[in-house]
Protein backbone atom coordinates (compact mmCIF):
# COMPACT_ATOMS: atom_id res chain seq x y z
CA UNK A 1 4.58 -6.38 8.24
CA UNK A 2 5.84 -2.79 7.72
CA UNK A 3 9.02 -3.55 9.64
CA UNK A 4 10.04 -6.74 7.55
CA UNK A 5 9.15 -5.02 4.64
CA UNK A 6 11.35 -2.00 5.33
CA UNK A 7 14.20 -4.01 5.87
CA UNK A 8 13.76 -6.99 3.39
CA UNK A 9 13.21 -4.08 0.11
CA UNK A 10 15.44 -1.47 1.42
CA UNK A 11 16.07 -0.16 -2.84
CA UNK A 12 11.87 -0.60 -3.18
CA UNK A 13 11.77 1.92 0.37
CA UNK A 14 14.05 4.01 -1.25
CA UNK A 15 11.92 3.84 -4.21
CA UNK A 16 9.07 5.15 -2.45
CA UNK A 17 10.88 7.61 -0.56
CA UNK A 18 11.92 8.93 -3.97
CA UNK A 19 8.29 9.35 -4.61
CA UNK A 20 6.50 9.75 -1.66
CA UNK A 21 8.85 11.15 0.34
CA UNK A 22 8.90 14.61 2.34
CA UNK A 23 5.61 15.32 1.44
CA UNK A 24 6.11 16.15 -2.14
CA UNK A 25 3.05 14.30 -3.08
CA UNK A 26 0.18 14.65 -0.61
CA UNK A 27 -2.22 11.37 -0.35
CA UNK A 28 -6.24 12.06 -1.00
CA UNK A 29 -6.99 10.85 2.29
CA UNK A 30 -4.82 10.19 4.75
CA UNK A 31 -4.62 6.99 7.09
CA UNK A 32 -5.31 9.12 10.39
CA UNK A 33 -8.63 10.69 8.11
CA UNK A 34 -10.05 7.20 7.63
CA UNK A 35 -9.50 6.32 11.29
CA UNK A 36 -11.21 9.80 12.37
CA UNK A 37 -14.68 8.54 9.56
CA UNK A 38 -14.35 5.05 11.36
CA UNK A 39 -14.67 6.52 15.16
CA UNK A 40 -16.08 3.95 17.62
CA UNK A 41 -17.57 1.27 14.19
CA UNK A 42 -15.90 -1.77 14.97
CA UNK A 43 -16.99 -2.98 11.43
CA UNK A 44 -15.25 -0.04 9.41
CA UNK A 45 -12.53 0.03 11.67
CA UNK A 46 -12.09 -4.08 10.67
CA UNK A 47 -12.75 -3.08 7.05
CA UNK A 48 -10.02 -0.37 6.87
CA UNK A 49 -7.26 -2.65 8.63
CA UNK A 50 -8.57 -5.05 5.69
CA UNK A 51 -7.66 -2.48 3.15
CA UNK A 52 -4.41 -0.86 4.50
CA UNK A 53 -3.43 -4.98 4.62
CA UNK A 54 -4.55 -4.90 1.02
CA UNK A 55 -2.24 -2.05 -0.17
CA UNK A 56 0.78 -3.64 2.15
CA UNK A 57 0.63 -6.30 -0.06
CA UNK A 58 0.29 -4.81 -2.91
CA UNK A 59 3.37 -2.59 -2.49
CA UNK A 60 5.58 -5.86 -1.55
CA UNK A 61 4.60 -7.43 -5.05
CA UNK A 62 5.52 -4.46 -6.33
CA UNK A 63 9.28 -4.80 -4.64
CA UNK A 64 9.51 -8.45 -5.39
CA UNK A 65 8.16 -7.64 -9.20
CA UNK A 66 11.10 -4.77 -9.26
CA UNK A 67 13.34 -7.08 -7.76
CA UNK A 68 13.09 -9.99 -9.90
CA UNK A 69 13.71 -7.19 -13.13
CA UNK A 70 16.68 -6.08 -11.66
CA UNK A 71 18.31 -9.80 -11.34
CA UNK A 72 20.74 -10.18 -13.93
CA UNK A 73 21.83 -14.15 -13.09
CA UNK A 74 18.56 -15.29 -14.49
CA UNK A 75 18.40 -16.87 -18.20
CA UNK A 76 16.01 -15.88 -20.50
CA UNK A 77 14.00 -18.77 -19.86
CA UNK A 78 13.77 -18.68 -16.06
CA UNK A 79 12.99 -15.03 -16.62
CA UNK A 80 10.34 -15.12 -18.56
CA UNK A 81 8.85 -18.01 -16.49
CA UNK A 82 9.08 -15.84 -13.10
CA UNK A 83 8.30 -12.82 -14.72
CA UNK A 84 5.11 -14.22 -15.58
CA UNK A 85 3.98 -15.61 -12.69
CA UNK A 86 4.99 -12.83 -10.96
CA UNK A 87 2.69 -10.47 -13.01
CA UNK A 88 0.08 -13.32 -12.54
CA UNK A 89 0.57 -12.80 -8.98
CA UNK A 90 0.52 -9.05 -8.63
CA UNK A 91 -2.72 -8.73 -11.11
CA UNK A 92 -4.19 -10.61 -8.80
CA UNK A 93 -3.25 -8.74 -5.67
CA UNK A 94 -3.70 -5.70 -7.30
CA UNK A 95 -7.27 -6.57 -8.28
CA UNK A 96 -7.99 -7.66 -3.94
CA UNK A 97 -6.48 -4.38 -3.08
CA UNK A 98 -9.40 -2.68 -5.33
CA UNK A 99 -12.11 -4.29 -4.15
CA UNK A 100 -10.38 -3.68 -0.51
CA UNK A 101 -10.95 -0.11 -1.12
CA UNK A 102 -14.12 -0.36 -3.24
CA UNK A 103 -15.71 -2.36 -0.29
CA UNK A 104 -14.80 -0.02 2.65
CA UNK A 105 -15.75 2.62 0.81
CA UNK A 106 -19.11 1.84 -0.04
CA UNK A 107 -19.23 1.09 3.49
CA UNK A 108 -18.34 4.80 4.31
CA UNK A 109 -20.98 5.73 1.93
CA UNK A 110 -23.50 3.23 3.29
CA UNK A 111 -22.71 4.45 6.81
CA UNK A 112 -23.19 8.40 5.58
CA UNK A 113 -19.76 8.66 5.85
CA UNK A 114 -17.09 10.90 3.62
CA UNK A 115 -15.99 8.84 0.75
CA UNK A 116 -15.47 11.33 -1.92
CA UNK A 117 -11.39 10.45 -1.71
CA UNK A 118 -12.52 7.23 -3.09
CA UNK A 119 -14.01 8.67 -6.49
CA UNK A 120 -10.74 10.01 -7.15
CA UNK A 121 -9.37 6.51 -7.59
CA UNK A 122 -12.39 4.82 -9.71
CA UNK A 123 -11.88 3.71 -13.40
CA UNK A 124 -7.85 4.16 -13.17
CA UNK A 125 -5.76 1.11 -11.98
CA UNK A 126 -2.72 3.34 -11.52
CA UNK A 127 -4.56 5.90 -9.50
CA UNK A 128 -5.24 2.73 -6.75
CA UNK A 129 -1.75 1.28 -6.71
CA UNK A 130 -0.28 4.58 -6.36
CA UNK A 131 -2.69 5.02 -3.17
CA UNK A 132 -1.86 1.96 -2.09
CA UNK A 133 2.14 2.76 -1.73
CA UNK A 134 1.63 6.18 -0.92
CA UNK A 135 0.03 4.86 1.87
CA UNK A 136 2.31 2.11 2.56
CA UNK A 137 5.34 4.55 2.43
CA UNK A 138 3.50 7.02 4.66
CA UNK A 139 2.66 4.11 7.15
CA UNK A 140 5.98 2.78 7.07
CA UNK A 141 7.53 5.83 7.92
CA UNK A 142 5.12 6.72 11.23
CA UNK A 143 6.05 3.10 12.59
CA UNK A 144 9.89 3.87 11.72
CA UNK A 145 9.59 7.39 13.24
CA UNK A 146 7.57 5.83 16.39
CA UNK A 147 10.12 2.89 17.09
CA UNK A 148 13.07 5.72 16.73
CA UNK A 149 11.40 7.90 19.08
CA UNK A 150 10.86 4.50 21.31
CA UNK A 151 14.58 3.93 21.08
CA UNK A 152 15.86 7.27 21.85
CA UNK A 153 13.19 7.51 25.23
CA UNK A 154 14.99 3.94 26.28
């Protein structure tokens, strides 16, 4: 999913490399941190592929949402017809990607796991989309980085 996204949203990447990029914001938790609190659980290993699926999605509504503001051949009509089903859309995916995160981390906490990054995100809707494409963007570019490395060893 990473792959097609990178190459179907190359100005949302950008976007996000803008942002996220070179380290200049540093995540709360980081993917290879929730893998290390899952260890051998194959249920909080299933629930945090559930969640990093969450914010994958989340961050390609947010490209499609960007993209559909920056077409110009649309008339007012049309716009404001796609324009609201798109924010339909991504309110809705937004809302799955918090309960995504809500859910795994109460099962951290259930499991006497570390879930304090989590607390970080509660009451603020921003705070969760912006974990969920920091972590896209930091996701994105370990499988870019791995495939390069895969190329140059062929």
């Amino acid at each position: 999913m990473l792959r097609e996204m990178y190459e179907k949203y190359p100005r949302g990447v950008e976007s996000l490399e803008d942002n996220y990029g070179d380290s200049k914001t540093e995540s709360i938790v980081s993917v290879e941190e929730l893998e290390e609190q899952c260890g051998s659980d194959i249920e909080l290993k299933e629930l945090l592929s559930e969640m990093l699926e969450a914010c994958y999605r989340y961050t390609e509504t947010v490209f499609k949402y960007n993209e559909i503001l920056n077409k110009t051949d649309l008339k007012d009509d049309d716009f404001r017809k796609e324009m609201s089903h798109m924010e339909n859309n991504r309110t809705i995916i937004h809302n799955a990607m918090m309960d995504s995160i809500n859910i795994f981390s109460r099962q951290l906490g259930e499991k006497e796991k570390d879930n304090n990054w989590a607390k970080k995100l509660q009451g603020h809707r921003a705070h969760y989309a912006k974990f969920a494409m920091m972590t896209t963007y930091k996701e994105m570019e370990k499988e870019m980085d791995k495939e390069e490395a895969e190329e140059v060893a062929t």
